[in-house]
Protein backbone atom coordinates (compact mmCIF):
# COMPACT_ATOMS: atom_id res chain seq x y z
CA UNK A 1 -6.46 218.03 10.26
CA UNK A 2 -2.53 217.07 10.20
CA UNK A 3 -0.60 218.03 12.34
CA UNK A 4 3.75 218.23 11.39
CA UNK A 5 6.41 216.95 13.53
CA UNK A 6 9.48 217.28 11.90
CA UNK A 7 10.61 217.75 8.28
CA UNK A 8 9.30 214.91 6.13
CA UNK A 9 7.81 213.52 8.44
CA UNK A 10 3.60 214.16 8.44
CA UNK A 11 1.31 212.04 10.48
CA UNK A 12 -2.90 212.10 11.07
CA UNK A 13 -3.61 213.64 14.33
CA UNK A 14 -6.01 211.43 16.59
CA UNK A 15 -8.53 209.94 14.90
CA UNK A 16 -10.74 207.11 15.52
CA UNK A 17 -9.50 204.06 13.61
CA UNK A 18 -11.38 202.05 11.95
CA UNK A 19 -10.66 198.48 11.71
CA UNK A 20 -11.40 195.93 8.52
CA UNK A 21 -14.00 194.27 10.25
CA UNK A 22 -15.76 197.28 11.32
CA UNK A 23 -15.36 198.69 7.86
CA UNK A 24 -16.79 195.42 6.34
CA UNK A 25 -19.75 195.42 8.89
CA UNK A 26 -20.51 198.89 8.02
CA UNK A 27 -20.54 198.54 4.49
CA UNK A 28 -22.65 195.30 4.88
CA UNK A 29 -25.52 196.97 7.47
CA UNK A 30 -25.58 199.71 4.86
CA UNK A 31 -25.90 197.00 1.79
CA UNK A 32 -28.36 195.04 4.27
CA UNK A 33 -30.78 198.07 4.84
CA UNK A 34 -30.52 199.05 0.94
CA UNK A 35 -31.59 195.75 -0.02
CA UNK A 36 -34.51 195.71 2.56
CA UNK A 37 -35.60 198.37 1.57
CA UNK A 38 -35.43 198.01 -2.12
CA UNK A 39 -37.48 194.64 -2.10
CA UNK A 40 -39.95 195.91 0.21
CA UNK A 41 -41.11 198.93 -2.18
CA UNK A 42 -40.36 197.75 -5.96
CA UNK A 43 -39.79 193.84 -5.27
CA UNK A 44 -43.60 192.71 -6.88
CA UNK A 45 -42.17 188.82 -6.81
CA UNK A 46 -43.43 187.02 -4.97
CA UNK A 47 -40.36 185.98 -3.25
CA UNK A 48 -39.53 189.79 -1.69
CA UNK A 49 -40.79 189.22 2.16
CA UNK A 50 -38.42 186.55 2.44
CA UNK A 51 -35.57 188.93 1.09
CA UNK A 52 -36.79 191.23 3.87
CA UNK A 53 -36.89 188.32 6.44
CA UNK A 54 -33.10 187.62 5.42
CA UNK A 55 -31.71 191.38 5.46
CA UNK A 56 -33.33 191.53 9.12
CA UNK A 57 -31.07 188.34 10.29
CA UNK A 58 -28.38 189.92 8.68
CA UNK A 59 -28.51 192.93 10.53
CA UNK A 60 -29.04 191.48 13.98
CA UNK A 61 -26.02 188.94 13.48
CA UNK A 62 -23.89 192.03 13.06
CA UNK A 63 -25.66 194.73 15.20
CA UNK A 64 -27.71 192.81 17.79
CA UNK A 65 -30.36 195.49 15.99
CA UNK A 66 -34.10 193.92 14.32
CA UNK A 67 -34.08 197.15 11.66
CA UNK A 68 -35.51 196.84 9.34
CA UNK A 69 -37.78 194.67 11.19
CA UNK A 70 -39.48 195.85 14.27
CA UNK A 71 -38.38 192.75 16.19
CA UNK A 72 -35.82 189.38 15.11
CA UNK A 73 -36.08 186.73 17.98
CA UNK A 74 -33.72 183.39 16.89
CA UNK A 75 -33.27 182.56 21.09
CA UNK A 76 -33.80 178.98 19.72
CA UNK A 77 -32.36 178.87 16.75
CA UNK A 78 -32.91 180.15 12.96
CA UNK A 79 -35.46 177.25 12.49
CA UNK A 80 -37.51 178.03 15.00
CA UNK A 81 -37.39 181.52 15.31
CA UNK A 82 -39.35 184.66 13.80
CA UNK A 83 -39.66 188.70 12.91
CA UNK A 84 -42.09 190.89 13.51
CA UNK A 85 -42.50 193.56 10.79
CA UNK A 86 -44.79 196.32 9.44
CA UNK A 87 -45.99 195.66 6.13
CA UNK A 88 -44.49 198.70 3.35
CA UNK A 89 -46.93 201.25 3.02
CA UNK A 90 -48.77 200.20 6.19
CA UNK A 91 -49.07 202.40 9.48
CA UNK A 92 -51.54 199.48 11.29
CA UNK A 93 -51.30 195.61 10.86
CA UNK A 94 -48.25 193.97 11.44
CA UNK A 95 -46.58 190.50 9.88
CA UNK A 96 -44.80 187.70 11.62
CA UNK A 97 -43.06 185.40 9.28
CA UNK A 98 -40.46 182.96 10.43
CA UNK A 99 -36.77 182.63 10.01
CA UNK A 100 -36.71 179.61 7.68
CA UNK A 101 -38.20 179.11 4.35
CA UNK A 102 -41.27 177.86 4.80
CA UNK A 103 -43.36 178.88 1.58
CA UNK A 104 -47.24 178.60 3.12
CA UNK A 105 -49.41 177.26 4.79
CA UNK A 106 -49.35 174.36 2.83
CA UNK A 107 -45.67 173.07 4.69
CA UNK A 108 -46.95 170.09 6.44
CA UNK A 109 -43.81 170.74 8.76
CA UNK A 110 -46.42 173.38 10.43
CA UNK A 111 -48.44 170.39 11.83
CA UNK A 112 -45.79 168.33 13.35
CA UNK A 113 -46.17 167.93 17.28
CA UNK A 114 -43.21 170.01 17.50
CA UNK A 115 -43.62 172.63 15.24
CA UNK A 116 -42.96 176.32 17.00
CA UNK A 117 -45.76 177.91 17.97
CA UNK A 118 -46.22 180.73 15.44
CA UNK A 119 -49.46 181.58 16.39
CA UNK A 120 -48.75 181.89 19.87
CA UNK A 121 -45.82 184.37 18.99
CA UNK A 122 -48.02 186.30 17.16
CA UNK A 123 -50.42 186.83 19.57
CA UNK A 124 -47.52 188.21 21.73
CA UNK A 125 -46.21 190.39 19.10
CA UNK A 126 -49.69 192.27 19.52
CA UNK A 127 -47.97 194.75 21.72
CA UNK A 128 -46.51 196.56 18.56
CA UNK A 129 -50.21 197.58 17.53
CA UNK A 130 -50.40 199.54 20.51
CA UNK A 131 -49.57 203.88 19.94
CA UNK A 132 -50.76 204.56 23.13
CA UNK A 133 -49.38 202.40 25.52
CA UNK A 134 -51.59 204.09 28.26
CA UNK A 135 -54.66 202.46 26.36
CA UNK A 136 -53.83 199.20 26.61
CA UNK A 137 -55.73 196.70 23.51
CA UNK A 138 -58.64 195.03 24.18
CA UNK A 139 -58.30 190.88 23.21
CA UNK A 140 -62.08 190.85 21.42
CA UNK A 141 -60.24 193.87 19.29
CA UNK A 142 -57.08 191.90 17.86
CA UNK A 143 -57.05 188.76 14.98
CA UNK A 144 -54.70 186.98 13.82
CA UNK A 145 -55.24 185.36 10.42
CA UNK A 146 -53.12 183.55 7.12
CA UNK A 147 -54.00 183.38 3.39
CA UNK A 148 -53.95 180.67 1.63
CA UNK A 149 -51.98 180.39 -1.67
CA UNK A 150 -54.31 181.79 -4.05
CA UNK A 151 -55.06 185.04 -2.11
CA UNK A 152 -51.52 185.67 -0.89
CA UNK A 153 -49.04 187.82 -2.78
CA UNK A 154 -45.94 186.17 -0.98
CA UNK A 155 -44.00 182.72 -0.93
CA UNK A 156 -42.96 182.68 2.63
CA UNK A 157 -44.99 182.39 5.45
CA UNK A 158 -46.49 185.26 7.35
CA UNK A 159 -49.00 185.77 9.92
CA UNK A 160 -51.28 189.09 9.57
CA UNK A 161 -51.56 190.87 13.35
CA UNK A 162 -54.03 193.31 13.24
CA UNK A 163 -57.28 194.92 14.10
CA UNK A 164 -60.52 193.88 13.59
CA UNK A 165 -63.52 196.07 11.63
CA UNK A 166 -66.15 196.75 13.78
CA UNK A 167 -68.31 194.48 11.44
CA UNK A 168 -66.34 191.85 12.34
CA UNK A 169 -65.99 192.21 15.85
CA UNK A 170 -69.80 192.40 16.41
CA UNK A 171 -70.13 189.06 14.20
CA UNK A 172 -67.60 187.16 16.07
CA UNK A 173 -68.88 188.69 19.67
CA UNK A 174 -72.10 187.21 18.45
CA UNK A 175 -71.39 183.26 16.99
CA UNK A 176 -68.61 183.10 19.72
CA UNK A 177 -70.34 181.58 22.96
CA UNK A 178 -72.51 178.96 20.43
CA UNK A 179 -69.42 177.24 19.07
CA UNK A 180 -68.03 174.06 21.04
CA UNK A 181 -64.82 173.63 21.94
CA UNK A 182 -63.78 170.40 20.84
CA UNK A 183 -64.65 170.02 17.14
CA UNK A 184 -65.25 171.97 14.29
CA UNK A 185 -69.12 173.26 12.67
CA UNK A 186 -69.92 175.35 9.86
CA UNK A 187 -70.97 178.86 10.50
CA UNK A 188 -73.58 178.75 8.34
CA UNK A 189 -73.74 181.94 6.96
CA UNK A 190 -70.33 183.55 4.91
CA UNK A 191 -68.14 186.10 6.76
CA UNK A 192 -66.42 188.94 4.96
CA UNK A 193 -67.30 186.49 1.64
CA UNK A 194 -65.37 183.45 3.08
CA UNK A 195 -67.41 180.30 4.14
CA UNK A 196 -65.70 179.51 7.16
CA UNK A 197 -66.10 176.51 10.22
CA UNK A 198 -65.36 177.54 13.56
CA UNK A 199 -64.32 176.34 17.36
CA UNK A 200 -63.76 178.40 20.32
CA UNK A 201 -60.98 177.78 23.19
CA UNK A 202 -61.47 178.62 26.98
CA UNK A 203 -57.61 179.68 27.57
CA UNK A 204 -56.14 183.22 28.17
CA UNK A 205 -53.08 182.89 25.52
CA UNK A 206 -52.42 180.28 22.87
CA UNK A 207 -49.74 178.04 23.97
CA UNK A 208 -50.06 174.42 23.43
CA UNK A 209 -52.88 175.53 20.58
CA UNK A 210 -51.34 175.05 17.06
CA UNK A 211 -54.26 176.50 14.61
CA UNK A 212 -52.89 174.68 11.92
CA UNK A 213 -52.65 171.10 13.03
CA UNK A 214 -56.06 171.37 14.47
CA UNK A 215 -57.20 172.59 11.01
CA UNK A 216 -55.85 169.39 9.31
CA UNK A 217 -57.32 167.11 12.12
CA UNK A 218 -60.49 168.67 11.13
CA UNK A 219 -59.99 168.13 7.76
CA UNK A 220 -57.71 164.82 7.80
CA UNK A 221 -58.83 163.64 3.99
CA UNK A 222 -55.49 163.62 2.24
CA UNK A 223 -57.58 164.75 -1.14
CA UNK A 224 -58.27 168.15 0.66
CA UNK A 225 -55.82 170.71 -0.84
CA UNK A 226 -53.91 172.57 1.86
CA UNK A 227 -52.77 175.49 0.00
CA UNK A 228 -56.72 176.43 0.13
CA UNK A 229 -56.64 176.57 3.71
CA UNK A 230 -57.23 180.01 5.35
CA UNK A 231 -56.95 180.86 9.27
CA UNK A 232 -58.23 183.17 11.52
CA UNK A 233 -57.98 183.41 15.08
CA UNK A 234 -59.50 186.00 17.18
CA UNK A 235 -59.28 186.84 20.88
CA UNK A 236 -62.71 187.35 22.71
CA UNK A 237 -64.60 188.49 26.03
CA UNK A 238 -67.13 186.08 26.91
CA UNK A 239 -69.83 186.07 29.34
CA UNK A 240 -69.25 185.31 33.18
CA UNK A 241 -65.79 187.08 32.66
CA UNK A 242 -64.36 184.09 30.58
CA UNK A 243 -61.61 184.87 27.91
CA UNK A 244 -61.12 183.07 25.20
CA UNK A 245 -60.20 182.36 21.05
CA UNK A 246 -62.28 181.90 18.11
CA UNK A 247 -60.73 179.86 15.85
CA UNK A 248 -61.93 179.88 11.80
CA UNK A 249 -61.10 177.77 8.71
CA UNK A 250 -62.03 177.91 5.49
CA UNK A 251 -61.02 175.68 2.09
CA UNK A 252 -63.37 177.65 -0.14
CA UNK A 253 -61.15 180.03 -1.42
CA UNK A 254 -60.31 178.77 -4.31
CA UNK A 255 -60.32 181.87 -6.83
CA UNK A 256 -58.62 183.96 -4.19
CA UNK A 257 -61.06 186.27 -4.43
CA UNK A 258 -60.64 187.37 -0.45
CA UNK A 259 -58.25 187.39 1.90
CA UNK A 260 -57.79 187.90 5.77
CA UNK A 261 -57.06 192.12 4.73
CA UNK A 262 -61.01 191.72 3.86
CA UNK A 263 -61.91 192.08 8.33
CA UNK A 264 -58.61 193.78 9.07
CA UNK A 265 -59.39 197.51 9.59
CA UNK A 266 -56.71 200.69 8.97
CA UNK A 267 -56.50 201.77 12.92
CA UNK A 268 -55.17 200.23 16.28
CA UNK A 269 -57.55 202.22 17.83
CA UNK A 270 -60.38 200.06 16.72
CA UNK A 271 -58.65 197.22 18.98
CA UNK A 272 -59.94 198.81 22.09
């Protein structure tokens, strides 16, 4: 609406103003979520998660907002920080991938002494699995588990939150109290097709336990290849009230032929 004052002389009435820099974030947040969005559903390089990763920072360095991620956390820094994310076309697991490039598990910067604790993160970012908050999930229900490069459809780093199958859960529940808890032993028999070694830790969260330094101590011969190298870590319930995490390895993957998706199941509710 315009309003007239005098003769010749026309003027907007009172509207909010919008400054450059508003109008350049705006257009940018818009450009950001576009560009999400885009390489999450017809991106099929390999390099489109880490597009996703990027348009998340982007947005939270001009909205303080994680869309289209579920949550960006950079409190220490882009190098050592993270997002949480729902996979496109998913409704259960969850991904964590961090905030620098780091292509796979193969970075040998994930075993350094002070490498961030991605693991432990994830485990935290478990409370996005939950629909029912009144039903809280149970640990023995939750894994947390990385391809290696020949099963993984992505360059960049990510971390699979998710639910166990029942399958699963009953397997683990059942090798868990056997395996020691300072080294690693075969399980002797495949799980979900994967021939994986195991080792089980007495502690009610994962910080200070880096799953994959301690799968290159276990597996120190420089001739192993480490883009083989699948992880799995699962929370459990163990007798006497103890609580506790299953850790799994496994460098016979080579084909690719499975991957962690293999024990994740399609509902939260099987986490409780």
């Amino acid at each position: 609406m315009f309003t007239t004052r005098r003769a010749g002389a026309i003027r907007p009435s009172r509207i909010p103003r919008l400054t450059a820099s508003r109008i350049v974030a705006l257009v940018c947040i818009g450009a950001t979520f576009a560009f999400a969005a885009q390489a999450a559903i017809t991106d099929a390089s390999r390099g489109a998660l880490w597009k996703v990763v990027q348009a998340c920072l982007i947005s939270h360095r001009l909205t303080g907002a994680a869309f289209p991620c579920l949550e960006v956390n950079v409190s220490s820094g882009n190098d050592r920080g993270y997002v949480i994310l729902r996979p496109p076309f998913s409704s259960s697991d969850l991904i964590l991938s961090p905030t620098r490039r780091i292509v796979g598990v193969e970075d040998p910067s994930l075993e350094a002494l002070d490498a961030p604790n991605y693991f432990e993160d994830a485990w935290n970012a478990r409370k996005f699995l939950e629909d029912a908050p009144s039903q809280p999930l149970k640990r023995d229900g939750v894994v947390l588990a990385v391809n290696s490069r020949q099963s993984r459809t992505q360059d960049q780093l990510h971390i699979h939150i998710g639910c166990l199958k029942s399958s699963a859960r009953r397997t683990i529940q059942a090798f868990a109290p056997a395996l020691p808890t300072d080294r690693w032993v075969p399980l002797g028999r495949p799980f979900h097709g994967l021939e994986f070694w195991g080792r089980l830790f007495l502690e009610d969260d994962l910080a200070g336990v880096n799953p994959f330094r301690l799968a290159a101590e276990g597996w120190p011969n420089s001739s192993v290849d480490r883009s083989q190298l699948t992880i799995a870590v699962a929370g459990v319930q163990l007798p006497y009230g103890r609580e506790g995490f299953v850790l799994l390895a496994s460098f016979q993957n080579t084909r690719g032929e499975h991957s962690v998706e293999d024990f994740l199941v399609g509902s939260a509710r099987s986490c409780r």
